[in-house]
Protein backbone atom coordinates (compact mmCIF):
# COMPACT_ATOMS: atom_id res chain seq x y z
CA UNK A 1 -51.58 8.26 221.29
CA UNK A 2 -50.51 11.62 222.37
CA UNK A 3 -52.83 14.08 221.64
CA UNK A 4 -50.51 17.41 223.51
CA UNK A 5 -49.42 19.75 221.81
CA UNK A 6 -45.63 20.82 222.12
CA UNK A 7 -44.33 24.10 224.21
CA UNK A 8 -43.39 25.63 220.46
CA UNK A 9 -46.71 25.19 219.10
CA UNK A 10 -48.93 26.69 222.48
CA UNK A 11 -45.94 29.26 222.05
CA UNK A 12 -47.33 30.09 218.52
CA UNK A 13 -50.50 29.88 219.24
CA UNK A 14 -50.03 32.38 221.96
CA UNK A 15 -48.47 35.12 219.76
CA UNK A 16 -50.73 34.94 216.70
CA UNK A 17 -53.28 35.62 219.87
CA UNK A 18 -51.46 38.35 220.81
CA UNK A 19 -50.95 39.59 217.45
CA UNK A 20 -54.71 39.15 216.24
CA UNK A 21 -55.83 41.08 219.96
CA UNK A 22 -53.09 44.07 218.92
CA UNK A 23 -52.72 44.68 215.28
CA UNK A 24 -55.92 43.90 213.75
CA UNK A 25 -58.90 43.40 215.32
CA UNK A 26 -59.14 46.93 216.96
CA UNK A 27 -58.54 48.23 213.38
CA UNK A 28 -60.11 45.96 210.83
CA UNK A 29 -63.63 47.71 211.29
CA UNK A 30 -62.05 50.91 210.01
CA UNK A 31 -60.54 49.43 207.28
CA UNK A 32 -64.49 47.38 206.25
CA UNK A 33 -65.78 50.96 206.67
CA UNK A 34 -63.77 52.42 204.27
CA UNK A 35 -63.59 49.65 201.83
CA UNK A 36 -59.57 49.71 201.58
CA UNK A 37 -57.26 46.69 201.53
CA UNK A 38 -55.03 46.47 204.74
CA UNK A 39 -52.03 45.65 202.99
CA UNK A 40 -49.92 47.02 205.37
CA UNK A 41 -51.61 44.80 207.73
CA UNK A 42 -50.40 41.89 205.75
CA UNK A 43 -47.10 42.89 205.83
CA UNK A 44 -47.05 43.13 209.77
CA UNK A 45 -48.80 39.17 209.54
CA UNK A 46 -46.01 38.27 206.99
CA UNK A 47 -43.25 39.62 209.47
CA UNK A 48 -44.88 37.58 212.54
CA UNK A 49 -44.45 34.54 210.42
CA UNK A 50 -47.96 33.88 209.96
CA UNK A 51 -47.83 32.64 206.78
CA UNK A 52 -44.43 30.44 206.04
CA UNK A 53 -44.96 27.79 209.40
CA UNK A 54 -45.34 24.93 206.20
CA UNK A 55 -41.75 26.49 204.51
CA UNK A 56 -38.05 26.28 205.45
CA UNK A 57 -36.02 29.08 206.81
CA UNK A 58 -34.26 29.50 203.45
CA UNK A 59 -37.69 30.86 201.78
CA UNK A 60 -38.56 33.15 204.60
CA UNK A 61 -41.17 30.13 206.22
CA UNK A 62 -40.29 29.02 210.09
CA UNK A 63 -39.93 25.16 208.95
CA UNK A 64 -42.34 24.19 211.93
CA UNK A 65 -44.78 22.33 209.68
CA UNK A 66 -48.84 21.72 208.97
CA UNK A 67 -49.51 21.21 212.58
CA UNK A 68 -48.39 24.92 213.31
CA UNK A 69 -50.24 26.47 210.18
CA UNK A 70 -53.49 24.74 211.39
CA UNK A 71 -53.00 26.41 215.07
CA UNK A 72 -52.06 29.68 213.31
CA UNK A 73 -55.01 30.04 210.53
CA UNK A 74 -57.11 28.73 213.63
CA UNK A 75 -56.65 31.31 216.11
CA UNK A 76 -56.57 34.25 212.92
CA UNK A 77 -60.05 33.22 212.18
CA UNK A 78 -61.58 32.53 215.80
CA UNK A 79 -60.68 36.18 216.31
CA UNK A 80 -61.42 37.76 213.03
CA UNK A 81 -62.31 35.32 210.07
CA UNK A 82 -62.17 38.49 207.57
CA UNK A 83 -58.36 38.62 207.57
CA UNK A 84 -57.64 35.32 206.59
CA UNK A 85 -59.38 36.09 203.36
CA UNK A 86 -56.03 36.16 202.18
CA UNK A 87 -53.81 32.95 204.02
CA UNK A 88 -54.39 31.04 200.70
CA UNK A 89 -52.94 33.40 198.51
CA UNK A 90 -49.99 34.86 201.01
CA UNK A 91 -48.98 30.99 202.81
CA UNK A 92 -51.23 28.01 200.85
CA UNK A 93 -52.12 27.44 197.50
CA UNK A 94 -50.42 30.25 195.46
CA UNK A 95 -46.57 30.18 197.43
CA UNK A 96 -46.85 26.04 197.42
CA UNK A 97 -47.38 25.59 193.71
CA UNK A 98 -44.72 27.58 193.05
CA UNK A 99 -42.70 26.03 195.54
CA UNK A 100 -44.17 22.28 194.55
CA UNK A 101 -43.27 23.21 190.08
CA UNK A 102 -41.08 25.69 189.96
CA UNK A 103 -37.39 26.55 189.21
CA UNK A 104 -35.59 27.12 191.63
CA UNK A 105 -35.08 30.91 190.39
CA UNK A 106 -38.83 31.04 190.17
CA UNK A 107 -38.90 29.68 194.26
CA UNK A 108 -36.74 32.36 195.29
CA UNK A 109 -38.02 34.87 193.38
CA UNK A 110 -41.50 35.11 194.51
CA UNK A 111 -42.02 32.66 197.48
CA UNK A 112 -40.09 34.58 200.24
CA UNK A 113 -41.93 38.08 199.27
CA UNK A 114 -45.29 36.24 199.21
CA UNK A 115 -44.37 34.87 202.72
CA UNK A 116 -43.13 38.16 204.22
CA UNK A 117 -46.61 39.88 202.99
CA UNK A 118 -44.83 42.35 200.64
CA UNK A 119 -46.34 41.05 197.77
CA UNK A 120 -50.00 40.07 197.50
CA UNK A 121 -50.56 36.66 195.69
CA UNK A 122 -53.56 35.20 193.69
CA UNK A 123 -54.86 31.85 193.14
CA UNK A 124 -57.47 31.85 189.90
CA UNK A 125 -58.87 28.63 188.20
CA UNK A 126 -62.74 28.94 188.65
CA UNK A 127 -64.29 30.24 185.54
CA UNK A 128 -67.84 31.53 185.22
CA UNK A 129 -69.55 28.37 183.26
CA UNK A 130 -67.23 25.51 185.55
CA UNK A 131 -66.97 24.43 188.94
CA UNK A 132 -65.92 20.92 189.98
CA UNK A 133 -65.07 20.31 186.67
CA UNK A 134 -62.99 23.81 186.57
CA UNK A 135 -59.76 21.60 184.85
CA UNK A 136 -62.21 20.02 181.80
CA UNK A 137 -64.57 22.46 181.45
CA UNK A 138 -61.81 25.83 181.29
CA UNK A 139 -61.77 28.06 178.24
CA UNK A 140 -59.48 30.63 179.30
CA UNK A 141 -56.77 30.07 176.39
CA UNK A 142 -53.25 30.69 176.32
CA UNK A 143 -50.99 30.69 173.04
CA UNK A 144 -47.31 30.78 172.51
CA UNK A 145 -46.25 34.04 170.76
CA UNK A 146 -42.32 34.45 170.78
CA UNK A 147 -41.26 34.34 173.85
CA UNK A 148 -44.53 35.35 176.00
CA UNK A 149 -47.80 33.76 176.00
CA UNK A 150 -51.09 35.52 175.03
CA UNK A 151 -53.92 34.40 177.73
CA UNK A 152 -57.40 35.31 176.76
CA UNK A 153 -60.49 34.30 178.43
CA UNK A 154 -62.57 35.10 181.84
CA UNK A 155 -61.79 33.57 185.20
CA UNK A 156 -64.72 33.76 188.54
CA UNK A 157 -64.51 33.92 192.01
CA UNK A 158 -60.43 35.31 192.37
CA UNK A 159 -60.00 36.32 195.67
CA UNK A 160 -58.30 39.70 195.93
CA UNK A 161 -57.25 39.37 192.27
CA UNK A 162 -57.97 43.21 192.76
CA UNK A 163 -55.14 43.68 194.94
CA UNK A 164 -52.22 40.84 193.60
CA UNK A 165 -49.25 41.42 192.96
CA UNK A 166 -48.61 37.84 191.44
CA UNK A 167 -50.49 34.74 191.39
CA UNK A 168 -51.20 31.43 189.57
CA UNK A 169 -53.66 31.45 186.84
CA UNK A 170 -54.37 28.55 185.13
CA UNK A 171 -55.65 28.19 181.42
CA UNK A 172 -55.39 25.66 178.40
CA UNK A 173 -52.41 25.54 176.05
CA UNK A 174 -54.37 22.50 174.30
CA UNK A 175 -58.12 23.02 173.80
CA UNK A 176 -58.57 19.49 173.08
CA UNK A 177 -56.53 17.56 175.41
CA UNK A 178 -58.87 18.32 178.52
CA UNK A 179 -57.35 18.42 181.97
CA UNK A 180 -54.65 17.09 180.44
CA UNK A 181 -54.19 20.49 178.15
CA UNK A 182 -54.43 22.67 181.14
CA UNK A 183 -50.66 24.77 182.22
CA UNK A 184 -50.43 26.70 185.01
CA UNK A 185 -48.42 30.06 185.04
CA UNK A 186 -47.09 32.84 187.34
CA UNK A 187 -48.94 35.84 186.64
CA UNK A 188 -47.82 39.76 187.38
CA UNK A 189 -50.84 41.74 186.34
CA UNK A 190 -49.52 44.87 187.60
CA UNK A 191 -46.41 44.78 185.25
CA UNK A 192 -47.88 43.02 182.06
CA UNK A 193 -51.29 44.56 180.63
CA UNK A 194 -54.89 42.76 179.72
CA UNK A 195 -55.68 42.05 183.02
CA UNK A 196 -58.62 43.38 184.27
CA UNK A 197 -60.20 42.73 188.03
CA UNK A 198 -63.64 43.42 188.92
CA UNK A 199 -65.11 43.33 192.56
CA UNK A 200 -68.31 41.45 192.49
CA UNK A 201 -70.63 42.04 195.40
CA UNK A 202 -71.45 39.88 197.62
CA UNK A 203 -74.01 40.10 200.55
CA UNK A 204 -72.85 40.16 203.89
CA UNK A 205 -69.27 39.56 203.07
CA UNK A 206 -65.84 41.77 203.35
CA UNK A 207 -65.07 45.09 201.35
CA UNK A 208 -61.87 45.24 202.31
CA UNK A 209 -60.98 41.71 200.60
CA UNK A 210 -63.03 40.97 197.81
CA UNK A 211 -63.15 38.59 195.67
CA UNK A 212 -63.23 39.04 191.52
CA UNK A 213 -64.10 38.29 188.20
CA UNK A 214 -61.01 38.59 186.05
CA UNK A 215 -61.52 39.66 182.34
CA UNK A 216 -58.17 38.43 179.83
CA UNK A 217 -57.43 40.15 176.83
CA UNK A 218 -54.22 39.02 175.39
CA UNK A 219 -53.04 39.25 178.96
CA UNK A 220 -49.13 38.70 178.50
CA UNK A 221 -46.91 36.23 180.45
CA UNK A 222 -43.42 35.49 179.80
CA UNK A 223 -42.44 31.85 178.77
CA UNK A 224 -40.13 32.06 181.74
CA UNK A 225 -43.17 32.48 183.66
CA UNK A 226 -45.11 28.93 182.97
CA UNK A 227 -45.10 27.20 186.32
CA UNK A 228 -43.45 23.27 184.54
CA UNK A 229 -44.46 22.31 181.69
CA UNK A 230 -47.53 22.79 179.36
CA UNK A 231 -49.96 20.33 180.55
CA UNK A 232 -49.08 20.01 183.77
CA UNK A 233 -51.26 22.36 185.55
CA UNK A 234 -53.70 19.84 186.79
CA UNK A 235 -51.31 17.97 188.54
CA UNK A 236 -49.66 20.66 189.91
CA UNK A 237 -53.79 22.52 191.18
CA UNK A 238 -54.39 19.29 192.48
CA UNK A 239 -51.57 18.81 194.59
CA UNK A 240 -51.79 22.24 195.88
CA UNK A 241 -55.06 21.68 196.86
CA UNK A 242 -54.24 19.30 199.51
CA UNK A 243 -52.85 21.62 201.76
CA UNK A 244 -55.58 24.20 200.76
CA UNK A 245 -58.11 21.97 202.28
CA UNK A 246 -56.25 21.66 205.46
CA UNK A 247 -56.01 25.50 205.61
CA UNK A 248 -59.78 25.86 204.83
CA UNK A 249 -60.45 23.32 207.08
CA UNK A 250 -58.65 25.17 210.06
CA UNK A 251 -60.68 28.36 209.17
CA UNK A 252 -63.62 26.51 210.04
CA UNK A 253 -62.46 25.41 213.25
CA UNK A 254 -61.72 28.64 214.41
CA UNK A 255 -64.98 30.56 212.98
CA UNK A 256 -66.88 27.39 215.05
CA UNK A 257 -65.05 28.01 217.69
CA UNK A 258 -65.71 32.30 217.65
CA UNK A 259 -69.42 31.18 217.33
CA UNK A 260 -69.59 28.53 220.27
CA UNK A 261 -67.56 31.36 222.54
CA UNK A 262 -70.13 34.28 221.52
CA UNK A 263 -73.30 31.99 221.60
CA UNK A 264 -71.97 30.82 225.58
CA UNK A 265 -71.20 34.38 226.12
CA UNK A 266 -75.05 35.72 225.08
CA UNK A 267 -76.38 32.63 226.72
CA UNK A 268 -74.81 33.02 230.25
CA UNK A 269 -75.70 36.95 229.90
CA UNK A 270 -79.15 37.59 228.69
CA UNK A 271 -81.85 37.09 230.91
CA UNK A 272 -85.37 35.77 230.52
CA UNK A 273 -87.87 35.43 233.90
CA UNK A 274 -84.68 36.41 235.99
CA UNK A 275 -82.49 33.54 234.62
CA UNK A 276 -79.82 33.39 232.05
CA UNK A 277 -80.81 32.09 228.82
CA UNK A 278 -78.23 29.09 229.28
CA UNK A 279 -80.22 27.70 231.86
CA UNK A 280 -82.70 26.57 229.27
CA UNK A 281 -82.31 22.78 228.66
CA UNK A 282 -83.36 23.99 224.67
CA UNK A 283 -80.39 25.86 224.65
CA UNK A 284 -78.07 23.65 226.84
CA UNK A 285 -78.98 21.42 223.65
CA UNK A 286 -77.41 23.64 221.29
CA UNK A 287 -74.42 23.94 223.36
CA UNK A 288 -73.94 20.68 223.93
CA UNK A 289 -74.15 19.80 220.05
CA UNK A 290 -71.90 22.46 219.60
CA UNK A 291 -69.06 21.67 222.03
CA UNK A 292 -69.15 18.01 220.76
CA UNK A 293 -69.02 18.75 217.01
CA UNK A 294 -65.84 21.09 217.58
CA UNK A 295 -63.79 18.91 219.14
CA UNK A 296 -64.56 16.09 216.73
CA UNK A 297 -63.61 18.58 213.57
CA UNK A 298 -60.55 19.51 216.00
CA UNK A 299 -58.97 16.05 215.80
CA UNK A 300 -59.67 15.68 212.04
CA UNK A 301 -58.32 18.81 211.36
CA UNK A 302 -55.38 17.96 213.56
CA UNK A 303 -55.15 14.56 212.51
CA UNK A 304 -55.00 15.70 208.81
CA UNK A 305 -51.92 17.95 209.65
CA UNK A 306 -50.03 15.33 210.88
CA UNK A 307 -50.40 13.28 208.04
CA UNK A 308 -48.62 15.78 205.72
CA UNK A 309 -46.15 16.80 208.25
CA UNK A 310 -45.25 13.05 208.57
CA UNK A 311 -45.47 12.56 204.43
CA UNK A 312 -48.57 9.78 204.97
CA UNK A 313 -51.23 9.86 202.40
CA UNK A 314 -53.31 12.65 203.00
CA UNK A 315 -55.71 13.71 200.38
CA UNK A 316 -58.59 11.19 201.71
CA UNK A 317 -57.90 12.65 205.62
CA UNK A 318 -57.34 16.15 204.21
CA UNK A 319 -61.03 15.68 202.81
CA UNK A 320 -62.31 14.59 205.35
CA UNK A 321 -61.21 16.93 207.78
CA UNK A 322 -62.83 19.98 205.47
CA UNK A 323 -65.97 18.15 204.77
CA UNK A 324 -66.52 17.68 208.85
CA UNK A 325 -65.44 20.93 209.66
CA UNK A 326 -67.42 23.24 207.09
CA UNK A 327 -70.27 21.30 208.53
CA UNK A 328 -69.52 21.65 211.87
CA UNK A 329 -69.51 25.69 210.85
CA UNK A 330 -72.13 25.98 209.31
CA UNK A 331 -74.16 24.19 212.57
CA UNK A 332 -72.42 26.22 214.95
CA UNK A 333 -73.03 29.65 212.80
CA UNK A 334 -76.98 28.19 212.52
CA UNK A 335 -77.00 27.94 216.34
CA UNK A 336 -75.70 30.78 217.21
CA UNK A 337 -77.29 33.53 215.91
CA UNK A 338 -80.88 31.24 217.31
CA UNK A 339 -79.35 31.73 220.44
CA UNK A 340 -79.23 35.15 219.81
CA UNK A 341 -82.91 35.51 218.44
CA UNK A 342 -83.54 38.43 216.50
CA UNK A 343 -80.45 40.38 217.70
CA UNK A 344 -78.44 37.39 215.57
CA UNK A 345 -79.86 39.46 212.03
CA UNK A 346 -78.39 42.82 214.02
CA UNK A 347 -75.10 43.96 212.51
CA UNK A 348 -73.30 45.08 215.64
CA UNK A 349 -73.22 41.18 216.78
CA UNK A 350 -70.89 39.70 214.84
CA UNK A 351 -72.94 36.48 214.57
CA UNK A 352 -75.11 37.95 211.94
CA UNK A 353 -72.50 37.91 209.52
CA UNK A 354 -70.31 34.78 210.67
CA UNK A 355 -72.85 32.89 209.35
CA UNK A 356 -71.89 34.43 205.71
CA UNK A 357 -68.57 32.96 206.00
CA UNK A 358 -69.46 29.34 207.17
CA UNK A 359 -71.53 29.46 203.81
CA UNK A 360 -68.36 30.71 201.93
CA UNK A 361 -66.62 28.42 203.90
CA UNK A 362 -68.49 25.68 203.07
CA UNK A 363 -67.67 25.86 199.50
CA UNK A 364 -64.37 26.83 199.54
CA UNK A 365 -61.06 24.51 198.24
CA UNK A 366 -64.13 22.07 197.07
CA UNK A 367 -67.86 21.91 198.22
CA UNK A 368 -68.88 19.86 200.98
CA UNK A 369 -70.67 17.51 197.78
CA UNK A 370 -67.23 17.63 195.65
CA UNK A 371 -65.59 15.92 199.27
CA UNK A 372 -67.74 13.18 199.49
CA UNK A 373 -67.41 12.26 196.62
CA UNK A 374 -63.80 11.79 197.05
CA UNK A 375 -64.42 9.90 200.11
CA UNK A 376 -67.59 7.81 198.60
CA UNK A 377 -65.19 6.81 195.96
CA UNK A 378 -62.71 6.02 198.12
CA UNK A 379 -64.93 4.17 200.52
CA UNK A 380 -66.59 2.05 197.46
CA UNK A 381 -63.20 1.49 195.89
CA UNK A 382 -64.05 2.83 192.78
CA UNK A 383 -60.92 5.61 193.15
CA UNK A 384 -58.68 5.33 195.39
CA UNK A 385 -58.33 8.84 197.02
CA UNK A 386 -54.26 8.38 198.08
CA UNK A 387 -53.76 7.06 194.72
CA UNK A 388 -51.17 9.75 193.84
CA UNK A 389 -49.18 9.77 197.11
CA UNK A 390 -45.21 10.52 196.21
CA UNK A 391 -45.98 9.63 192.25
CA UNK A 392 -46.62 13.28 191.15
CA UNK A 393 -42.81 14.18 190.46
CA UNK A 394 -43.46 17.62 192.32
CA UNK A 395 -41.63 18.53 195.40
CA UNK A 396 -42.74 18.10 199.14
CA UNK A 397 -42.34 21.41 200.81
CA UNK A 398 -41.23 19.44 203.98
CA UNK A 399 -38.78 17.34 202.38
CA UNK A 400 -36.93 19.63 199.78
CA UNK A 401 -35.40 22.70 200.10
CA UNK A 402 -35.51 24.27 197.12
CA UNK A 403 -33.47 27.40 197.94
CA UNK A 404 -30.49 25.35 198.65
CA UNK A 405 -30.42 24.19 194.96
CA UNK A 406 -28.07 25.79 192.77
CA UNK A 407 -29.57 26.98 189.90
């Protein structure tokens, strides 16, 4: 089993380095400071190609596949976890349900601006009274009136639904059909009114990307806007979420990875009785638990993107590789910032608010309970977890290239 990586991908890896070390780490502490969104810093990301790796070249993407993306979102959040607040919404979840459902005039429409950064996408199905069971539990409501749809309702936990340009948002067309009576649709709040976005504050976390609770009143989206057909939103979420996993999975890594480097950094300079602090066997403990749990999360994660970019079954590996890693965070956050004693609660060490986002992490694209149940399932054989696996009727971004269809 080869376990290298190819000259293209170290070749990525090395300019999304490059580009993290230029363009926005010596800057994003202005932009926390002063609470604004750094769209233009997006834009710059979008232009590097940091968010289409997973797309073909007709959409704007580079066509070089899950593998790449992982390496990318990676190396963005070992350097500065804040700014991929937004890879979900700009290169995951939103772009690929629209590329996995929708016409090909919806595809071209949207997909290539979300891709280049110039438009700022949105990815809302969490509602204040559901969590796992977001798809049976929603009440946000949409009816059929003419030619547009009236959406009413309240949605929780939209990430930079502030800022969007478009999005997916998904809500019932059949209150009594359950999952089954969920429909997922392309919203533009900024052109259509009754969409209202309101920070909520959270402690610890970014003010430059926040996430939301949305407030719909008879929020309008054209019919031309529904992403398939009614009732086919949970098929399309769920397929979407795949690859979100991966992607969350990968943000892990890397925020493990910035915590091992900064705890080995404090550990090999402070002192105590005229030695470093990494000479302690207590702490050579936490390293050593450290550097063993990364690279084990490394080869899930890795092993999950070549599934997908090979079309095997990937929704068990793709769970497990998020479960392990958002574990493997959280540990590594834990340990760090005990390395660093009380100067781990001081704000000018970043460790005392990494360990913020491993929490955030951990929930993220399905809590670290919500995966094992998948996998328990799996394991039991009560539900299989690949069931699905080329029988959804959607498209595979790596297989079909949408812009090449006529229309």
């Amino acid at each position: 089993m080869d376990f290298s990586m190819s000259p293209e991908i170290e070749a990525v890896r090395d300019m999304v380095s490059r580009f993290m070390a230029n363009e926005v780490v010596p800057v994003m502490e202005g932009f926390e400071a002063r609470q604004e969104f750094p769209r233009e810093l997006i834009r710059k990301a979008g232009e590097a190609g940091l968010y289409g790796a997973v797309f073909p070249e007709s959409v704007g993407g580079s066509d070089m596949g899950y593998t790449a993306a992982v390496v990318i979102i990676e190396e963005m959040s070992r350097q500065e976890v804040r700014f991929t607040s937004c890879n979900n919404q700009q290169g995951g979840t939103c772009p690929q349900a629209i590329y996995l459902a929708g016409t090909p005039d919806q595809v071209k429409k949207y997909v290539p601006n979300l891709l280049a950064g110039k438009t700022i996408g949105m990815m809302s199905l969490s509602e204040t009274d559901s969590g796992s069971d977001a798809l049976i539990a929603m009440k946000t409501f949409a009816k059929r009136d003419g030619n547009v749809y009236r959406i009413n309702g309240q949605k929780m936990w939209a990430s930079i639904a502030n800022e969007t340009d478009v999005g997916i948002l998904m809500a019932k067309t059949d209150r009594d059909a359950g999952a089954k009576g969920v429909t997922a649709f392309i919203v533009e709040p900024k052109k259509y009114p009754g969409f209202t976005a309101k920070p909520v504050d959270l402690l610890g976390m970014s003010k430059s990307f926040r996430t939301n609770a949305v407030y719909l009143d008879d929020f309008v989206v054209p019919v031309e806007n529904r992403l398939g057909e009614e009732g086919e939103g949970a098929k399309i979420i769920m397929r979407a979420l795949q690859p979100g996993r991966l992607n969350v999975a990968a943000k892990c890594l890397g925020l493990a990875q910035a915590c091992f480097e900064e705890a080995v950094r404090y550990a090999n300079e402070r002192t105590v009785r005229q030695q470093p602090l990494g000479r302690y066997q207590m702490i050579q403990d936490s390293i050593a638990e450290m550097a063993t749990a990364i690279e084990a999360s490394r080869t899930l994660v890795y092993r999950a993107a070549w599934a997908m970019d090979n079309d095997q079954p990937s929704n068990r590996i793709a769970s497990i590789a998020k479960y392990h890693a958002s574990q493997t965070c959280k540990m590594c956050a834990d340990k760090a910032q005990q390395i660093f004693g009380g100067y781990g609660l001081a704000r000018e060490y970043r460790v005392s608010w990494y360990r913020v986002y491993a929490d955030m992490l951990y929930n993220g694209e399905g809590s670290a309970n919500v995966q094992k149940i998948l996998i328990a399932e799996d394991a039991l054989g009560y539900k299989q977890a690949d069931r699905h696996h080329g029988k959804t009727g959607l498209r595979d971004i790596r297989q079909h290239d949408v812009a090449a269809q006529t229309t």
